[in-house]
PDB file of N, CA and C in Angstrom:
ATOM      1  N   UNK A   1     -32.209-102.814  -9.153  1.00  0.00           N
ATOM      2  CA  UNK A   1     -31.591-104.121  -9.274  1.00  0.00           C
ATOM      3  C   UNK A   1     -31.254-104.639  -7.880  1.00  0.00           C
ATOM      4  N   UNK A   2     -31.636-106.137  -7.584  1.00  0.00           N
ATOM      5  CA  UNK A   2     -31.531-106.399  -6.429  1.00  0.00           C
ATOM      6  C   UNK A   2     -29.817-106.886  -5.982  1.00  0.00           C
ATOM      7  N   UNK A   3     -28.881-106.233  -5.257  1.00  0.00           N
ATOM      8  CA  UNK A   3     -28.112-106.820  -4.764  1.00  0.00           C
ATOM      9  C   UNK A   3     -27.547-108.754  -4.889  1.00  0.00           C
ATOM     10  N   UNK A   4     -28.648-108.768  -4.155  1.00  0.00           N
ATOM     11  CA  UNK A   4     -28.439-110.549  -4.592  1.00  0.00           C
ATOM     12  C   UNK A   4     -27.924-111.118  -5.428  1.00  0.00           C
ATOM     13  N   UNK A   5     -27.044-111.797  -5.434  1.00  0.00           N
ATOM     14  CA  UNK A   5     -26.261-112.608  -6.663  1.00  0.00           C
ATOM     15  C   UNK A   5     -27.424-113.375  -7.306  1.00  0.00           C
ATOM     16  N   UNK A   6     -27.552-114.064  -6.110  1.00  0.00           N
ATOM     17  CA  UNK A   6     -28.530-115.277  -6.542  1.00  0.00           C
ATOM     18  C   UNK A   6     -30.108-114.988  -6.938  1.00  0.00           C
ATOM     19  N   UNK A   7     -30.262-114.047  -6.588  1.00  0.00           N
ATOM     20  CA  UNK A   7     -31.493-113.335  -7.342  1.00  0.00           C
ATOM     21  C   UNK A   7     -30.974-113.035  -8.553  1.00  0.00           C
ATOM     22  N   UNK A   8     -30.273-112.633  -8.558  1.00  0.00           N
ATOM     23  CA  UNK A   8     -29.589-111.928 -10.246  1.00  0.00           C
ATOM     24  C   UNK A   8     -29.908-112.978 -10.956  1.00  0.00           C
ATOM     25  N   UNK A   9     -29.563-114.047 -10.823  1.00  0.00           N
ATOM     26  CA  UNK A   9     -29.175-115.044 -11.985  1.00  0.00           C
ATOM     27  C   UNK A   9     -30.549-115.683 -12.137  1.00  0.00           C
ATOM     28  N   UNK A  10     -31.225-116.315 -10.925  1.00  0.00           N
ATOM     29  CA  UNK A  10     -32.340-116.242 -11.025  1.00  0.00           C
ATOM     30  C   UNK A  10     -32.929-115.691 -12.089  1.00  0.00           C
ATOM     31  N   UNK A  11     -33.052-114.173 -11.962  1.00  0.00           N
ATOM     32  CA  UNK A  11     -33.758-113.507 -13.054  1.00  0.00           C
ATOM     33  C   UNK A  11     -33.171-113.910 -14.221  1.00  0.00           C
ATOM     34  N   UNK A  12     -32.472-113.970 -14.468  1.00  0.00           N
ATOM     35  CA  UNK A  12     -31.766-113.527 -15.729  1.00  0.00           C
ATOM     36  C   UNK A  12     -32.030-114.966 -16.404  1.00  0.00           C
ATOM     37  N   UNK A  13     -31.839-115.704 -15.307  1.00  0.00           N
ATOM     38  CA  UNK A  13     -31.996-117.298 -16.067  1.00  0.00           C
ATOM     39  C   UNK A  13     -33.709-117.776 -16.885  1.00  0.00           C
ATOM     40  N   UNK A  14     -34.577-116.805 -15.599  1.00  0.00           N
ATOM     41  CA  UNK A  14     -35.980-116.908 -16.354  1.00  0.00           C
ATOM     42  C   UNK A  14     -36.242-116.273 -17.621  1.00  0.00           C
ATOM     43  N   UNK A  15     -35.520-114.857 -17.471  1.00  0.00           N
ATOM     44  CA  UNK A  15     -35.839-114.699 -19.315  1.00  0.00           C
ATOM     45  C   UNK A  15     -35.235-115.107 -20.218  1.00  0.00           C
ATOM     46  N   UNK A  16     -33.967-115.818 -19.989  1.00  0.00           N
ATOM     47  CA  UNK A  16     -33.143-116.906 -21.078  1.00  0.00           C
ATOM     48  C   UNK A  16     -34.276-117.518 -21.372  1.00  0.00           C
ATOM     49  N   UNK A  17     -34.769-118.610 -20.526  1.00  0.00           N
ATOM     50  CA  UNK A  17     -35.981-119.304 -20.681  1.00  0.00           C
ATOM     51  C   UNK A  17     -37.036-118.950 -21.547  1.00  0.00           C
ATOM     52  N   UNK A  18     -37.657-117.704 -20.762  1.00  0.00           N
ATOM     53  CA  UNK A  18     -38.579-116.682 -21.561  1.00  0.00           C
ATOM     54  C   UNK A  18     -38.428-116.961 -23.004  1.00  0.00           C
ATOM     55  N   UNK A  19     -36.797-116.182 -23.455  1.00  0.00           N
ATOM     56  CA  UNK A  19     -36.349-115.632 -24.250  1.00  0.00           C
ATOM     57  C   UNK A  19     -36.278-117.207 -25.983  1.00  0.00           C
ATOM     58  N   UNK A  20     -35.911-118.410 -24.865  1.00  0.00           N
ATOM     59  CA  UNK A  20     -35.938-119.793 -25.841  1.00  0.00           C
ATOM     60  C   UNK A  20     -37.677-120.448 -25.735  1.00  0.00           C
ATOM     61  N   UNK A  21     -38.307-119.192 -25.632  1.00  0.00           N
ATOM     62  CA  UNK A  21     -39.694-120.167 -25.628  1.00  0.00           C
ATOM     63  C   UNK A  21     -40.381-120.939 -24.592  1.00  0.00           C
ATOM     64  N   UNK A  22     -39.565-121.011 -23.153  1.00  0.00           N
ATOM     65  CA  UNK A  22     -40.121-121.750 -22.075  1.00  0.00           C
ATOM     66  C   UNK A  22     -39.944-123.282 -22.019  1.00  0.00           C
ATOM     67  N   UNK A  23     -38.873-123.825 -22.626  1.00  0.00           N
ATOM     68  CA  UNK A  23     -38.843-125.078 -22.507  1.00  0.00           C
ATOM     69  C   UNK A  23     -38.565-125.226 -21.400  1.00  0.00           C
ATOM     70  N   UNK A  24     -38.869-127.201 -21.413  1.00  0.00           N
ATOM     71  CA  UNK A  24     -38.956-127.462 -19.828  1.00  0.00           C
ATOM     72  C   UNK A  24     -37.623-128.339 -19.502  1.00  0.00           C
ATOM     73  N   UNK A  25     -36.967-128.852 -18.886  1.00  0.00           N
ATOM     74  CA  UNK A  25     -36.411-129.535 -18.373  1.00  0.00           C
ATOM     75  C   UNK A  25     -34.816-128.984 -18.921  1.00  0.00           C
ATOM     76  N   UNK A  26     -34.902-127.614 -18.697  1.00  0.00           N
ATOM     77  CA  UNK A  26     -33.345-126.857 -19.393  1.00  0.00           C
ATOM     78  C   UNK A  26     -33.080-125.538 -18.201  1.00  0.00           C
ATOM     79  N   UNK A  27     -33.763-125.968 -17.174  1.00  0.00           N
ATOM     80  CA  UNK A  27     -33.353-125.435 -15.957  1.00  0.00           C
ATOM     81  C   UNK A  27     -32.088-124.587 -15.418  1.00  0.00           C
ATOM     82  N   UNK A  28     -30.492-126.369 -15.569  1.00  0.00           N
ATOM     83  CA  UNK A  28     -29.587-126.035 -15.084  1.00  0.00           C
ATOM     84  C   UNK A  28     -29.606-125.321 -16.050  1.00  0.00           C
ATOM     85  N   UNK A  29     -29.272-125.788 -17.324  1.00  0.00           N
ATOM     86  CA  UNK A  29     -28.205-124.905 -18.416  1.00  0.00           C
ATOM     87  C   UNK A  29     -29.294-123.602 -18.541  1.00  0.00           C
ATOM     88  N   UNK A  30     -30.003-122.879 -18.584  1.00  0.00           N
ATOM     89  CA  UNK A  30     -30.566-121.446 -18.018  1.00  0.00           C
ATOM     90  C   UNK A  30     -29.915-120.832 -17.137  1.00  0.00           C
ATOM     91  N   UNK A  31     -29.587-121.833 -16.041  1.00  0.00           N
ATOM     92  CA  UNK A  31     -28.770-120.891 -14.605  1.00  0.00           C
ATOM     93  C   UNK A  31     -27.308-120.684 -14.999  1.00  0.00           C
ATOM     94  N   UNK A  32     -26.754-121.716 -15.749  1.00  0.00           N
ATOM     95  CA  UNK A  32     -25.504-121.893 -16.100  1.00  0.00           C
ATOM     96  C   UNK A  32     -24.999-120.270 -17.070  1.00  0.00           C
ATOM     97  N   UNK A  33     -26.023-120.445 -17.697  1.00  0.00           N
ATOM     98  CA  UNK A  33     -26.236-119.619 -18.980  1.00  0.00           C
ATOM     99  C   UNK A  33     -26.115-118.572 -18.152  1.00  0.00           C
ATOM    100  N   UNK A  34     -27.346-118.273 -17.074  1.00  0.00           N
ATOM    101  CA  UNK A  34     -27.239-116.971 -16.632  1.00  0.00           C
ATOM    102  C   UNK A  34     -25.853-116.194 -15.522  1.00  0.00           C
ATOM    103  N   UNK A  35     -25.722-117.333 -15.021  1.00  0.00           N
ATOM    104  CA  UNK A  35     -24.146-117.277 -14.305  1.00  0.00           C
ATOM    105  C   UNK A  35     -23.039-116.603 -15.334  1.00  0.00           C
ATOM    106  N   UNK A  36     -23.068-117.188 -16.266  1.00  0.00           N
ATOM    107  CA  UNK A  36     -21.885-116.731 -17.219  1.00  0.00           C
ATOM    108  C   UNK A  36     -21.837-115.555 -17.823  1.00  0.00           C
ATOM    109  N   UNK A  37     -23.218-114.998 -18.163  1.00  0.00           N
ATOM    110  CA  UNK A  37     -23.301-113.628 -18.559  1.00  0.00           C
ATOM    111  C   UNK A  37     -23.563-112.639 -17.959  1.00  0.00           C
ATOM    112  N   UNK A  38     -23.851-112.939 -16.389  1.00  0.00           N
ATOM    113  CA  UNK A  38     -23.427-111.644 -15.460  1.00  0.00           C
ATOM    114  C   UNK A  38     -22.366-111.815 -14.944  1.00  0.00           C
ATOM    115  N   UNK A  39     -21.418-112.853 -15.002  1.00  0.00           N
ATOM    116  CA  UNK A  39     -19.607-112.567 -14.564  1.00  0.00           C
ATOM    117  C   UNK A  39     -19.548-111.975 -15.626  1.00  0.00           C
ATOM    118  N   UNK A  40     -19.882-112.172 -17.415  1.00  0.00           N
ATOM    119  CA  UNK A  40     -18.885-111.429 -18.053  1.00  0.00           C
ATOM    120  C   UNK A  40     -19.020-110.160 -18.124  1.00  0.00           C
ATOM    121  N   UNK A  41     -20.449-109.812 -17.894  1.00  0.00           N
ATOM    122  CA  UNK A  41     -20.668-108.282 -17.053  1.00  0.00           C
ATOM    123  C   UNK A  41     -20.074-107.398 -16.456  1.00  0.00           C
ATOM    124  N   UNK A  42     -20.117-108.258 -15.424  1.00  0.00           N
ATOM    125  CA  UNK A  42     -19.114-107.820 -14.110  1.00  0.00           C
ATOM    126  C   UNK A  42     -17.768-107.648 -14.694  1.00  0.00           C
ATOM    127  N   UNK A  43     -17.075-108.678 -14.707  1.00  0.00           N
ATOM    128  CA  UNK A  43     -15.195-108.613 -15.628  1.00  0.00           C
ATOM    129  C   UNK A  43     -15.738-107.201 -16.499  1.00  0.00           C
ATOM    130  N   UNK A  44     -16.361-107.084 -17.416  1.00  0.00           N
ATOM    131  CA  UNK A  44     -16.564-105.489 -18.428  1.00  0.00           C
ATOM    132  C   UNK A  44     -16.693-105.002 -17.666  1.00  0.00           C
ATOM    133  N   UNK A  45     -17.175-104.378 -16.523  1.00  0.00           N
ATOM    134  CA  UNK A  45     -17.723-103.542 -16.071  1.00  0.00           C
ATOM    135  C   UNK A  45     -16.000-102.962 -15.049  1.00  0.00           C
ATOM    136  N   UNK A  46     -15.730-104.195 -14.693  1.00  0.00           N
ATOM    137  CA  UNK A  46     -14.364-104.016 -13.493  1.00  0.00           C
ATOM    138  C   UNK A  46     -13.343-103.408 -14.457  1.00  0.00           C
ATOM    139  N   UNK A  47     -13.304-104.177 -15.654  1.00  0.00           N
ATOM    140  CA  UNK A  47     -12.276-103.514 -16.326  1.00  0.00           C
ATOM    141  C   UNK A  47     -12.296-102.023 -16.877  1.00  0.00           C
ATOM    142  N   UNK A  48     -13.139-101.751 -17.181  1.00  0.00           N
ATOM    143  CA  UNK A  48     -13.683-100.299 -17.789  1.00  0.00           C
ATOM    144  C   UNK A  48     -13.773 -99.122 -16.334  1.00  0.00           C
ATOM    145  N   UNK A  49     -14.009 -99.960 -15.291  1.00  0.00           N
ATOM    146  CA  UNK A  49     -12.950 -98.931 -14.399  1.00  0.00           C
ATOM    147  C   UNK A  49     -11.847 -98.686 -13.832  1.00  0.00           C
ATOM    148  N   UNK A  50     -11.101-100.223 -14.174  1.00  0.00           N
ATOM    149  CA  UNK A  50     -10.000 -99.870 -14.049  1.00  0.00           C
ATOM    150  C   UNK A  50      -9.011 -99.175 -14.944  1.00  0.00           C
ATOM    151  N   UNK A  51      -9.701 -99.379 -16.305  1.00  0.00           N
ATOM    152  CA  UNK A  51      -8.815 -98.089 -17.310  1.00  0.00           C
ATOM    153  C   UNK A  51      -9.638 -96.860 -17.138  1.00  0.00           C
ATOM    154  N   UNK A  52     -10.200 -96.155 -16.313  1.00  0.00           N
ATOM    155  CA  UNK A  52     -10.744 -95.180 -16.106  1.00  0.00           C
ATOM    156  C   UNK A  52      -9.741 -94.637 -15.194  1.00  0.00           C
ATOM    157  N   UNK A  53      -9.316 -95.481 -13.689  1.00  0.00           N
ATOM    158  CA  UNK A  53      -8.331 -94.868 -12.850  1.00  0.00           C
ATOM    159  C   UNK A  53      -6.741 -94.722 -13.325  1.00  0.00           C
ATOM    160  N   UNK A  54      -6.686 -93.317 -12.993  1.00  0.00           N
ATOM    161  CA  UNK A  54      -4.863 -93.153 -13.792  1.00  0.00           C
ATOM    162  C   UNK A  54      -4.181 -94.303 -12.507  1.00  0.00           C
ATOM    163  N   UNK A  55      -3.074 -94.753 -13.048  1.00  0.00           N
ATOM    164  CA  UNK A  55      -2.159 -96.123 -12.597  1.00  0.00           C
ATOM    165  C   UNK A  55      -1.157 -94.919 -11.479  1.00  0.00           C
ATOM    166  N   UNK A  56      -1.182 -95.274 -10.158  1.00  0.00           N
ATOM    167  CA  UNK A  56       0.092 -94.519 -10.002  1.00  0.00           C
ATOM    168  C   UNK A  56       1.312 -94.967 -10.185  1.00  0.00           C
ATOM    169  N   UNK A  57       1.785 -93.407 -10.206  1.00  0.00           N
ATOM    170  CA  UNK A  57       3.466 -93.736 -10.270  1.00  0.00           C
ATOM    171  C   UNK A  57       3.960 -94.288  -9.443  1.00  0.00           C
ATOM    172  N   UNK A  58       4.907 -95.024  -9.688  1.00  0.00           N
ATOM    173  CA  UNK A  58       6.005 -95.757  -9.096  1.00  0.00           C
ATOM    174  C   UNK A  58       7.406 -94.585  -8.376  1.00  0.00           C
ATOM    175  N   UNK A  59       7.364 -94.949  -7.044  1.00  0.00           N
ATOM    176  CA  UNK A  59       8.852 -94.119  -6.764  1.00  0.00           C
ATOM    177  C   UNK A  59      10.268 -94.308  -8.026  1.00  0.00           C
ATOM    178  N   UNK A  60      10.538 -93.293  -8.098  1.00  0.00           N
ATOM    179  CA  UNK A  60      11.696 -93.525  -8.878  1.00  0.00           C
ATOM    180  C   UNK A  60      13.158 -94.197  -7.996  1.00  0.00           C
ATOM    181  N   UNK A  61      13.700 -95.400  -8.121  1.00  0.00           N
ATOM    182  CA  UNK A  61      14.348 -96.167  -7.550  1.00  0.00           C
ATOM    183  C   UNK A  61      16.123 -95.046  -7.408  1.00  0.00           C
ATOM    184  N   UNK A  62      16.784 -95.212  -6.411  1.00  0.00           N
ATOM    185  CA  UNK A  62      18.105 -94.461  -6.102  1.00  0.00           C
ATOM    186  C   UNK A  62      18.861 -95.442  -6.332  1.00  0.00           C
ATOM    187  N   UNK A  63      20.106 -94.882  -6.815  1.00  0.00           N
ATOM    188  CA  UNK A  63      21.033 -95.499  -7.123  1.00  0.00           C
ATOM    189  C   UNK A  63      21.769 -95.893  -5.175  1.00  0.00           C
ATOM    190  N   UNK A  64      22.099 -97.307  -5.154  1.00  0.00           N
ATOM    191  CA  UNK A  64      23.109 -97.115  -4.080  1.00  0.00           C
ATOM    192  C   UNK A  64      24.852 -97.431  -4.209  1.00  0.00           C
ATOM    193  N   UNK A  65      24.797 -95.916  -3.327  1.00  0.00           N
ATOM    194  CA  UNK A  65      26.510 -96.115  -3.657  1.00  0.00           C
ATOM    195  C   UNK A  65      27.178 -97.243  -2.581  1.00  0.00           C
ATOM    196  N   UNK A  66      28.142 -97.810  -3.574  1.00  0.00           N
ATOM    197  CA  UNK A  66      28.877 -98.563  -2.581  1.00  0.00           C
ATOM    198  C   UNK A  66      29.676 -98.617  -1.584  1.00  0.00           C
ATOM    199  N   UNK A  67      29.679 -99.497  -0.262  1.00  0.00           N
ATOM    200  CA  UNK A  67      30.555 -98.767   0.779  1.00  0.00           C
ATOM    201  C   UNK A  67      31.876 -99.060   0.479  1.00  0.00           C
ATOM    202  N   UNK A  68      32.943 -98.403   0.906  1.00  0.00           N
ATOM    203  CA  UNK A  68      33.936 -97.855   0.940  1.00  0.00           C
ATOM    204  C   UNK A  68      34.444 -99.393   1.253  1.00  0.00           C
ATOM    205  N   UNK A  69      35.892-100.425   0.643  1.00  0.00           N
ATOM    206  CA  UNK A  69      36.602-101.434   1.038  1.00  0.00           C
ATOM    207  C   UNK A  69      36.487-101.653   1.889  1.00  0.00           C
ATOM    208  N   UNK A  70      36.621-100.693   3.247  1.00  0.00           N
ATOM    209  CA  UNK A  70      36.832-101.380   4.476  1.00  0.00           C
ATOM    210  C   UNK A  70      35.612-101.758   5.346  1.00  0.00           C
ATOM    211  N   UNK A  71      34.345-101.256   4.435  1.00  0.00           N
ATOM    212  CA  UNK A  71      33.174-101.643   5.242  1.00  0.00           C
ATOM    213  C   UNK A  71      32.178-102.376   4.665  1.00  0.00           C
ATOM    214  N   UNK A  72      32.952-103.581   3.797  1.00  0.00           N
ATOM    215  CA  UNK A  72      32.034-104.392   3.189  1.00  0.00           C
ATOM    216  C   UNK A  72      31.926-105.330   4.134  1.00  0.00           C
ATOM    217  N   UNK A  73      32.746-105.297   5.415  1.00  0.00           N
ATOM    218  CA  UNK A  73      32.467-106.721   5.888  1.00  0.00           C
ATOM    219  C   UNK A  73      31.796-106.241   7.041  1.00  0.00           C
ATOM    220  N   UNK A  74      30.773-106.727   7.773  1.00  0.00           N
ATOM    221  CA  UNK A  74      30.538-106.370   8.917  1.00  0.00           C
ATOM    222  C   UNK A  74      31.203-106.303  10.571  1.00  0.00           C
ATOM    223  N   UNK A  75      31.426-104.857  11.177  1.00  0.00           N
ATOM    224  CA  UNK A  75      31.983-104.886  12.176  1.00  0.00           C
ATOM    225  C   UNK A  75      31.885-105.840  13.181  1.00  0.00           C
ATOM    226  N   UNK A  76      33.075-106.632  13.672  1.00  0.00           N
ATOM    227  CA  UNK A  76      32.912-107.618  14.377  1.00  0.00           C
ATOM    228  C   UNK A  76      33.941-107.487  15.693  1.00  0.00           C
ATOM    229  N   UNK A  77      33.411-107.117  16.533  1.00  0.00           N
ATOM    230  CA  UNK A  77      35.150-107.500  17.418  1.00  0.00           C
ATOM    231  C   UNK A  77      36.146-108.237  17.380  1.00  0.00           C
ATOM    232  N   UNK A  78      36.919-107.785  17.590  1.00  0.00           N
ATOM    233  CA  UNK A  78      38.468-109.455  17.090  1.00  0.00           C
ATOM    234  C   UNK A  78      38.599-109.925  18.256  1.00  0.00           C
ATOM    235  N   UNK A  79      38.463-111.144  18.375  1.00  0.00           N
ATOM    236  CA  UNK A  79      38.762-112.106  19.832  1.00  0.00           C
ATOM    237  C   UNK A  79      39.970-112.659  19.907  1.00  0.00           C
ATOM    238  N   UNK A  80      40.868-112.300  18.723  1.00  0.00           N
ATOM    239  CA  UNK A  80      42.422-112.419  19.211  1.00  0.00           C
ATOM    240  C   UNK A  80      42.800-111.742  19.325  1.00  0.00           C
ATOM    241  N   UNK A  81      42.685-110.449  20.045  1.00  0.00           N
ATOM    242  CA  UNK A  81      43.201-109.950  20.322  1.00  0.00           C
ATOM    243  C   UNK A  81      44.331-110.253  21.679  1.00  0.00           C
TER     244      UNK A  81
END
């Protein structure tokens, strides 16, 4: 199978064609046709490996403890002093 997108569809669009008898002047909607059924290919194909790969785990999140009254506010020097 050739790499090429645009070869792909190409092909695929001629045996749609093929496939309806060879009519003439149904060109776009052949390419259209063939565009649509190798994305939905592709989407099956992406998805069926992505339920193939296990999902990783997620870190398990820590609780944070809170600071102590006197250090909720941030240290600041006092200028009245």
């Amino acid at each position: 199978m050739n790499p090429n997108p645009q070869f792909q569809i190409a092909e695929r669009a001629y045996f749609i064609w093929e496939q309806k008898g060879c009519p003439e002047g149904k060109e776009l909607e052949n390419w259209l046709e063939a565009e649509a059924e190798l994305s939905k290919e592709k989407t099956m194909q992406l998805a069926s490996v992505a339920a193939a790969v296990p999902q990783a785990k997620r870190p398990q999140r820590t609780k944070r403890s809170k600071l102590p009254d006197d250090r909720t506010t941030p240290a600041t020097p006092s200028l009245l002093m």
